[in-house]
Protein backbone atom coordinates (compact mmCIF):
# COMPACT_ATOMS: atom_id res chain seq x y z
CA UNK A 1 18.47 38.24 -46.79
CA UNK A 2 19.85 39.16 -50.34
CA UNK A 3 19.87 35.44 -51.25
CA UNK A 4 16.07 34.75 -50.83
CA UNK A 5 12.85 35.81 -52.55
CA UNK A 6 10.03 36.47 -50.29
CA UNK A 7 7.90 33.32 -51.76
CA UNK A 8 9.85 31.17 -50.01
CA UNK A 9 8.06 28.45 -48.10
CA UNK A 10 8.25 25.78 -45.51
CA UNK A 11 7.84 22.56 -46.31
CA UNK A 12 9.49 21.81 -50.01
CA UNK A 13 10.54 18.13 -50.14
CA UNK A 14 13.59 17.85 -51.91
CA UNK A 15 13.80 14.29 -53.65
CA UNK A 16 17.40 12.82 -54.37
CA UNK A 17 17.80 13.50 -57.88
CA UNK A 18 19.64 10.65 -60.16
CA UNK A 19 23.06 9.86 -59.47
CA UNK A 20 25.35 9.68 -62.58
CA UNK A 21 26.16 6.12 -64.02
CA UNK A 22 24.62 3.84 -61.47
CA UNK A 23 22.96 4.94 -57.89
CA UNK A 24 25.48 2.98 -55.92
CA UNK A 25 24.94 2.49 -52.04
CA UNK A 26 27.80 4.91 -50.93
CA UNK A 27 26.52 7.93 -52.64
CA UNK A 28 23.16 7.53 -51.69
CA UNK A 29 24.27 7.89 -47.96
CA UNK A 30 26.48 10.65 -48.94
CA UNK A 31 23.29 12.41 -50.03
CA UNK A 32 21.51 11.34 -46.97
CA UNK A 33 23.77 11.75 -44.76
CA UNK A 34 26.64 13.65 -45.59
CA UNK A 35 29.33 11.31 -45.33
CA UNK A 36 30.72 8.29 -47.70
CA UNK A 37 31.25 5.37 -46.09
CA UNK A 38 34.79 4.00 -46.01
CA UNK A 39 36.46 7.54 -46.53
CA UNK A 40 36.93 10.69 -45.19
CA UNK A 41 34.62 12.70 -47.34
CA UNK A 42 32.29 15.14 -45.39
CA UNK A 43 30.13 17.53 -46.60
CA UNK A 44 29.99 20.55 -44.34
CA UNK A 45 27.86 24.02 -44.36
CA UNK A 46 30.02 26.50 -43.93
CA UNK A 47 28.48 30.33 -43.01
CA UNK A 48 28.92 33.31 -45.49
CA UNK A 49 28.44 36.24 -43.66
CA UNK A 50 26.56 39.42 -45.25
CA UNK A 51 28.30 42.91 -43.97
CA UNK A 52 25.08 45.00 -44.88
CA UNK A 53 22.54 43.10 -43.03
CA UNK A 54 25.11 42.30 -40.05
CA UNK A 55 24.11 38.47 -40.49
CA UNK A 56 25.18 35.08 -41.99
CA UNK A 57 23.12 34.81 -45.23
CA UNK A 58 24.13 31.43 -46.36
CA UNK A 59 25.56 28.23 -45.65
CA UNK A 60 27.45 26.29 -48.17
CA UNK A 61 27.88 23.14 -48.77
CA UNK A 62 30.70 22.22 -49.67
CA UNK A 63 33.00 18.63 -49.97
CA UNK A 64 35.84 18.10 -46.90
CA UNK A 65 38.47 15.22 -45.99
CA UNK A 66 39.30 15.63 -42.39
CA UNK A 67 42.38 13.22 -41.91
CA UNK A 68 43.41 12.33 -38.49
CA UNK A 69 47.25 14.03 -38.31
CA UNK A 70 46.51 15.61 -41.61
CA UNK A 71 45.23 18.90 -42.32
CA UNK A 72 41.45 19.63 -43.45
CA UNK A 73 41.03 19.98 -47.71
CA UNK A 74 38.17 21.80 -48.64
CA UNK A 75 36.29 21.95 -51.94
CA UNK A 76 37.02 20.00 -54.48
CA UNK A 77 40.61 19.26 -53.63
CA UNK A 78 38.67 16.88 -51.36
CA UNK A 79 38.07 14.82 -54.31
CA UNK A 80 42.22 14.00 -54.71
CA UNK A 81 41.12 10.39 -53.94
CA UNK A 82 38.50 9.99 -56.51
CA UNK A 83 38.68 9.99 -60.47
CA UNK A 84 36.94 12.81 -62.29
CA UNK A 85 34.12 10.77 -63.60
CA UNK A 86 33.36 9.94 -59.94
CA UNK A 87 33.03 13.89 -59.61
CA UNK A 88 29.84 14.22 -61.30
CA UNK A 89 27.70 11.35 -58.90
CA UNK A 90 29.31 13.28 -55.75
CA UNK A 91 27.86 16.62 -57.25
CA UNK A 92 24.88 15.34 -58.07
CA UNK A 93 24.76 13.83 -54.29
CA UNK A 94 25.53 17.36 -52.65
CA UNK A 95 23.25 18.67 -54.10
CA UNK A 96 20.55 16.30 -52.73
CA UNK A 97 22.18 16.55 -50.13
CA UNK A 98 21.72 20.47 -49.60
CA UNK A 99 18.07 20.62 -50.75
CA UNK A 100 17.22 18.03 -47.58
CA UNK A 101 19.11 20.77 -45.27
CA UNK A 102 17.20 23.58 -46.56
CA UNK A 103 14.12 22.24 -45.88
CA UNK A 104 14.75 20.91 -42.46
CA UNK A 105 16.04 24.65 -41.83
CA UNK A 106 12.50 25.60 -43.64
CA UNK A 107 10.56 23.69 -41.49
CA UNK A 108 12.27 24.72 -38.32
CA UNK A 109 11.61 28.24 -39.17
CA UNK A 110 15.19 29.33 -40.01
CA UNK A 111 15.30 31.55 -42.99
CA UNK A 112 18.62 31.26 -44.60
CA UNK A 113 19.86 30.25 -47.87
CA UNK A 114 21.36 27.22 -48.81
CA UNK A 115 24.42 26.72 -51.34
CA UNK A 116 25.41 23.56 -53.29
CA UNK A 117 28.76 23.99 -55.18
CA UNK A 118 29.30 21.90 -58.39
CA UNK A 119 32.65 21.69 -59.97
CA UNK A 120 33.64 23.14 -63.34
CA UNK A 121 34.88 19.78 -64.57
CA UNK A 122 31.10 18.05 -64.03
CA UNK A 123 29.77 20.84 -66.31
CA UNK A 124 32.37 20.75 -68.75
CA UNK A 125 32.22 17.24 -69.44
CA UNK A 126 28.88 16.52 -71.66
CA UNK A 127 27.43 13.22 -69.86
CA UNK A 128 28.26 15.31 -66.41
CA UNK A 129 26.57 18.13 -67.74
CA UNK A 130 23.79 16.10 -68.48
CA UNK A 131 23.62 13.77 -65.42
CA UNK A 132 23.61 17.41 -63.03
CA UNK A 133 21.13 19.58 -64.85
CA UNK A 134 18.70 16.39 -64.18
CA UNK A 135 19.77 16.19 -60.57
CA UNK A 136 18.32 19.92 -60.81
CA UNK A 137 15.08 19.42 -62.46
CA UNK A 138 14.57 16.35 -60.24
CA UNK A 139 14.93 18.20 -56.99
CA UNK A 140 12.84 21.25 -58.23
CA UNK A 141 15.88 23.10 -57.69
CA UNK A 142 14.22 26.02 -59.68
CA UNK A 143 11.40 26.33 -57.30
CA UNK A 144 13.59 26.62 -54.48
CA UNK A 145 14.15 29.87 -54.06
CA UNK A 146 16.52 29.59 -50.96
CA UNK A 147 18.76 27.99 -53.06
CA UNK A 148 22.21 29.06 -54.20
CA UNK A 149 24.42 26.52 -57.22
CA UNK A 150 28.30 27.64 -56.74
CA UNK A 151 30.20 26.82 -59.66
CA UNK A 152 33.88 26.08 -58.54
CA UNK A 153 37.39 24.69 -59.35
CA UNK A 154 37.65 26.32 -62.29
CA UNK A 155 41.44 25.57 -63.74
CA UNK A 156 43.54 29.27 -63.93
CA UNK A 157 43.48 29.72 -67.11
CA UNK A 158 40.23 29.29 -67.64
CA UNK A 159 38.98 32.52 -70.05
CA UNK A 160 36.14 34.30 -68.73
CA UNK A 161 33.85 33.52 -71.69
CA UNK A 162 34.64 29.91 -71.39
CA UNK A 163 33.34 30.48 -67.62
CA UNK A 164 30.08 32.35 -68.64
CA UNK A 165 29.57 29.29 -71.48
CA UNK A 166 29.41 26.65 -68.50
CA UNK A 167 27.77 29.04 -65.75
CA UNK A 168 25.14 29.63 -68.45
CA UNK A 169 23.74 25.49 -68.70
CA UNK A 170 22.70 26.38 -65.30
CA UNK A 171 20.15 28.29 -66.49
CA UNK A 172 16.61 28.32 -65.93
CA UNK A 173 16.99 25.22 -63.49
CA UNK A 174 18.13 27.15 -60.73
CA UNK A 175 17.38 29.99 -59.04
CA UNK A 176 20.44 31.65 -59.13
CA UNK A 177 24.35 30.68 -59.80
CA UNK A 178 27.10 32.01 -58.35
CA UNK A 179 30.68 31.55 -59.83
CA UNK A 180 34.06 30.98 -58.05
CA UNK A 181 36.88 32.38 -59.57
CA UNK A 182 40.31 30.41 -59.52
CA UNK A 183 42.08 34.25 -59.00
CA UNK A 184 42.58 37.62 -59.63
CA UNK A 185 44.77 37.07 -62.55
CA UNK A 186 41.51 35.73 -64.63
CA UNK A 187 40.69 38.32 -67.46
CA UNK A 188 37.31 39.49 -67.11
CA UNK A 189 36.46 42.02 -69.86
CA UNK A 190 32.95 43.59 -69.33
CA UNK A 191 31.83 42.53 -71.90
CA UNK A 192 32.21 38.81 -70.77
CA UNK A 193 28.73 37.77 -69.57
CA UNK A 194 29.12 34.94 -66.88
CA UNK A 195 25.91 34.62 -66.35
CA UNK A 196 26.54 34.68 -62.63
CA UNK A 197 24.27 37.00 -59.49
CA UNK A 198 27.45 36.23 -57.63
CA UNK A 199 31.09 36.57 -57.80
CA UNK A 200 33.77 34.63 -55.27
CA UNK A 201 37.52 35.02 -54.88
CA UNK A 202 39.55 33.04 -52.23
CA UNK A 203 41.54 35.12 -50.36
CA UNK A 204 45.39 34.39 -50.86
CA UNK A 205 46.92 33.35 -47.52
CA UNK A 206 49.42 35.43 -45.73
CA UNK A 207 49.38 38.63 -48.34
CA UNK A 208 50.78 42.28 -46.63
CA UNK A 209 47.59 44.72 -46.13
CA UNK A 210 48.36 46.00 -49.82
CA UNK A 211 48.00 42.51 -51.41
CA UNK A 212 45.06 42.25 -49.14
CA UNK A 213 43.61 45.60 -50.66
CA UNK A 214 44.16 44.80 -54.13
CA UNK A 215 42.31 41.09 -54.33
CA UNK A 216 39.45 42.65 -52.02
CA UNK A 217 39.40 45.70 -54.35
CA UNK A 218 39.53 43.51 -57.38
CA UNK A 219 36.65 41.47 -56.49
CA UNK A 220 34.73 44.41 -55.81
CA UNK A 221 35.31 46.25 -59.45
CA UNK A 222 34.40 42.80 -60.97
CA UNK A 223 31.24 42.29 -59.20
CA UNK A 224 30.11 45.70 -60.06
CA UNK A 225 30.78 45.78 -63.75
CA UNK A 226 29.26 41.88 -63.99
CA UNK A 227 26.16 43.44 -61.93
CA UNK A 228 26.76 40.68 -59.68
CA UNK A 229 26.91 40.42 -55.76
CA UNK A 230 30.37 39.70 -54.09
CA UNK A 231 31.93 37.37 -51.65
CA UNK A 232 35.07 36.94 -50.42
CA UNK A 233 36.28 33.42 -49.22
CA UNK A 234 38.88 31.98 -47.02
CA UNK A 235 39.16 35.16 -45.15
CA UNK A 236 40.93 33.91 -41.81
CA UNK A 237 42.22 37.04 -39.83
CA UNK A 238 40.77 39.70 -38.22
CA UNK A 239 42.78 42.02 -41.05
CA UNK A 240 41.32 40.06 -44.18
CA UNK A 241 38.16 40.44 -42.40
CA UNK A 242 38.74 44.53 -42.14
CA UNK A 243 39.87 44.92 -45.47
CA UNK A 244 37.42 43.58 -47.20
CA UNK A 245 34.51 45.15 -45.95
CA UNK A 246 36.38 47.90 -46.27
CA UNK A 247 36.87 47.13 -50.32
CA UNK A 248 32.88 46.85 -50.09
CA UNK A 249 32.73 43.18 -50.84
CA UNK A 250 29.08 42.58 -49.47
CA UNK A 251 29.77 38.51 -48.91
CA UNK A 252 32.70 37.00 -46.77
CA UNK A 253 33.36 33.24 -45.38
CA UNK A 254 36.44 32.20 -43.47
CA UNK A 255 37.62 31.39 -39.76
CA UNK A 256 37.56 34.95 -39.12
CA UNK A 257 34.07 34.23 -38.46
CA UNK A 258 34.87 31.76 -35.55
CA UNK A 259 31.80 29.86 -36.65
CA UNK A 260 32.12 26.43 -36.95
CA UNK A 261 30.98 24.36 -40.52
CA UNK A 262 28.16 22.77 -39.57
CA UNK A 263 26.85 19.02 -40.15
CA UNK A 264 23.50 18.24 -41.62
CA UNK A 265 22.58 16.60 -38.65
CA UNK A 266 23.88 19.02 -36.00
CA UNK A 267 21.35 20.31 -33.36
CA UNK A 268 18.83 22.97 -34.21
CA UNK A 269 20.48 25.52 -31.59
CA UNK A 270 24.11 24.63 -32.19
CA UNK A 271 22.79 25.68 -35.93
CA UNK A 272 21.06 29.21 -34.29
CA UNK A 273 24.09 29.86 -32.35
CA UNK A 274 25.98 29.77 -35.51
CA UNK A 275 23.22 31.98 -37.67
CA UNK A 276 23.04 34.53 -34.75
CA UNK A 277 25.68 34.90 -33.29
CA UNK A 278 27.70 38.28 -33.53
CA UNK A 279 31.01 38.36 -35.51
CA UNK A 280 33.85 40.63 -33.92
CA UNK A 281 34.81 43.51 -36.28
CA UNK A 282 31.63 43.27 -38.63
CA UNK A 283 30.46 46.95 -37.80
């Protein structure tokens, strides 16, 4: 896969790096676990699916409040119910969290790379920033070459330099960052280093096949000029899914995939099945 380096081995223990402030119960299961007790805060892996190797490279972990009678919030948003300082101990959690899953996947023999997103207000904030580049070097995160750090909810108007200044205090403790944009409106010169191997853009719902084209297209331009690989997210019909491979975005996630986000502690072949399985419309 394009994510991994061929050193990777079986058998890395991932220890749960410090939580920030104080390592209360709750978050410490949330890192075990996945879930937070007395909430409905999940963390789910969800499949990114790689066009030239006709296979899911990745799964992502990535924050979720399922609400009975409500629907589903992904990412961040998931966080509406906790204050920003909070923000940085959940990080710090997921990411402990998605070290554990890569290994079990390791030592099962399933060769796929892992993602841990991080959000842009943990990294702006100085103590945050702190608190998660220690959660790195406490988890060997740099070492792990399977692994994938997903900078996300960046605010819109959020310049592109500003972007590559926070991407780049994730460097050197992890393997390699990937950065998701908050839209195509954000001005990317070329000269703007983000200090990214990966570019992602969430795919506006309900857009005509032309506003389809021109976000897939978009994504593709940027990724080329920042030398970075590209990935389109929240693509959920069968024509997002056709237009942007046909933009020559690499990278896609989304229900068009009809494959389920997965739990930490789902069974091994309900986790093949969703690895291996073929997606409709990917050739």
């Amino acid at each position: 896969m394009a994510f991994l380096s061929t050193s990777q081995s079986a058998g890395v223990v991932a220890p749960i790096p410090p939580l920030a402030a104080a390592e209360r119960a709750p978050l410490v299961t949330l890192a075990q676990t996945g879930a937070l007790p007395d909430s409905d805060l999940v963390l789910r892996f969800f499949p990114v699916y790689d066009f030239q190797r006709q296979g899911v490279a990745a799964l992502f972990c990535t924050p979720m409040c399922d609400r009975v009678g409500a629907e589903a919030i992904y990412g961040h948003r998931a966080f509406r119910d906790f204050s920003v300082e909070e923000w940085t101990a959940i990080d710090c959690a997921m990411l402990s969290h998605a070290v554990d899953f890569a290994d079990l996947l390791a030592r099962n023999g399933i060769v796929v790379a892992v993602g841990a997103s991080v959000s842009f207000a943990t990294l702006s904030d100085p103590r945050g920033r702190v608190a998660y580049r220690e959660a790195l070097r406490g988890s060997h995160a740099r070492e792990q070459t399977y692994l994938v750090v997903k900078l996300e909810d960046i605010p819109a108007a959020t310049a592109g330099k500003r972007i590559g200044e926070i991407a780049s205090c994730l460097k050197g403790l992890a393997p390699r960052v990937w950065v998701h944009l908050p839209g195509s409106h954000v001005p990317l010169g070329g000269h703007d280093a983000l200090s990214a191997a990966g570019l992602v853009l969430s795919m506006p719902a309900k857009l005509p096949l032309h506003g389809m084209q021109t976000e897939a297209r978009w994504l593709a331009k940027q990724a080329t000029q920042h030398a970075a690989l590209a990935c389109m997210d929240h693509v959920d019909t069968a024509a997002e899914l056709d237009t942007t491979r046909a933009a020559g975005v690499r990278f896609v996630a989304g229900h068009a995939l009809h494959r389920p986000a997965l739990a930490s502690a789902a069974p091994l072949d309900e986790i093949r099945a969703s690895l291996y399985g073929e997606v409709a419309g990917s050739r």
